[in-house]
Protein backbone atom coordinates (compact mmCIF):
# COMPACT_ATOMS: atom_id res chain seq x y z
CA UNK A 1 -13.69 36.52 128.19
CA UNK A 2 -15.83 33.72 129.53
CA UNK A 3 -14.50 30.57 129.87
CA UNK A 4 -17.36 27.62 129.71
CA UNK A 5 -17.94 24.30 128.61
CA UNK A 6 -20.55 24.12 125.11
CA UNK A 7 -22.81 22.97 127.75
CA UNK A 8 -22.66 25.34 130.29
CA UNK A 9 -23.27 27.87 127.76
CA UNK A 10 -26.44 26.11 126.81
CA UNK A 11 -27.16 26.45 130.39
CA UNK A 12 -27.44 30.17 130.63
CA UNK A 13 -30.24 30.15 127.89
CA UNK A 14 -32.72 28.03 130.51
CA UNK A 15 -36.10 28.75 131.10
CA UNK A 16 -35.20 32.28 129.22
CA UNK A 17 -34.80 32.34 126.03
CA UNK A 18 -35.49 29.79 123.15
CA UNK A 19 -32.25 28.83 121.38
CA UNK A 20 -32.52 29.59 117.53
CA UNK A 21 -28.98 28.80 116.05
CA UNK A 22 -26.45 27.91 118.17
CA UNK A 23 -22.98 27.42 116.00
CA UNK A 24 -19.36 26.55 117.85
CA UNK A 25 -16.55 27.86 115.53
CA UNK A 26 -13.70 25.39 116.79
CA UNK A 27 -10.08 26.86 115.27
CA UNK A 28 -6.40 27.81 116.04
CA UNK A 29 -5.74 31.85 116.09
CA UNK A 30 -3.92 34.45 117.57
CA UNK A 31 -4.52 35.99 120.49
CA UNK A 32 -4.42 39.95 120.86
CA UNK A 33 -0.98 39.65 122.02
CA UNK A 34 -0.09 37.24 118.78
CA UNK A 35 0.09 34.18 120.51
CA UNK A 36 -1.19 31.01 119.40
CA UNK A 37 -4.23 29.45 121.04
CA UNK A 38 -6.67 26.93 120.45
CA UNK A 39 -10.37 28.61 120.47
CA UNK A 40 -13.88 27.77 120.76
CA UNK A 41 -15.94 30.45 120.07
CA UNK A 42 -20.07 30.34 120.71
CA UNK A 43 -22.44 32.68 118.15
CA UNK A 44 -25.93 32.18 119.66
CA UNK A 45 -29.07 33.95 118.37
CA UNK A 46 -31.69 33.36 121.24
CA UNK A 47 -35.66 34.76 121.47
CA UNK A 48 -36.62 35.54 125.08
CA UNK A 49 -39.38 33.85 126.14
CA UNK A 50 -42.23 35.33 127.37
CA UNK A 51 -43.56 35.03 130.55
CA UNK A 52 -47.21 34.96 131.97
CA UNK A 53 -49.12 37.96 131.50
């Protein structure tokens, strides 16, 4: 587990890779032990970008 702001996330994605959808699921679940927790979860789909040739 990673545990970042939204923009930190962004962050990692600099100068690499161009961000194509970027959707924060923002809920209240269980963790694997069954304990409640408040989540923010990141799905990213990202294109690298290419470099010089």
């Amino acid at each position: 587990m990673f545990f970042l702001s939204k923009e930190q996330v962004i962050n990692l994605f600099n100068d690499v890779f161009d961000i194509i959808l970027f959707k924060e699921i923002n809920e209240d679940g269980k963790t694997a032990l069954g304990k409640m927790k408040h989540w923010h979860i990141y799905n990213i789909i990202a294109k690298k970008i290419k470099k010089g040739i």
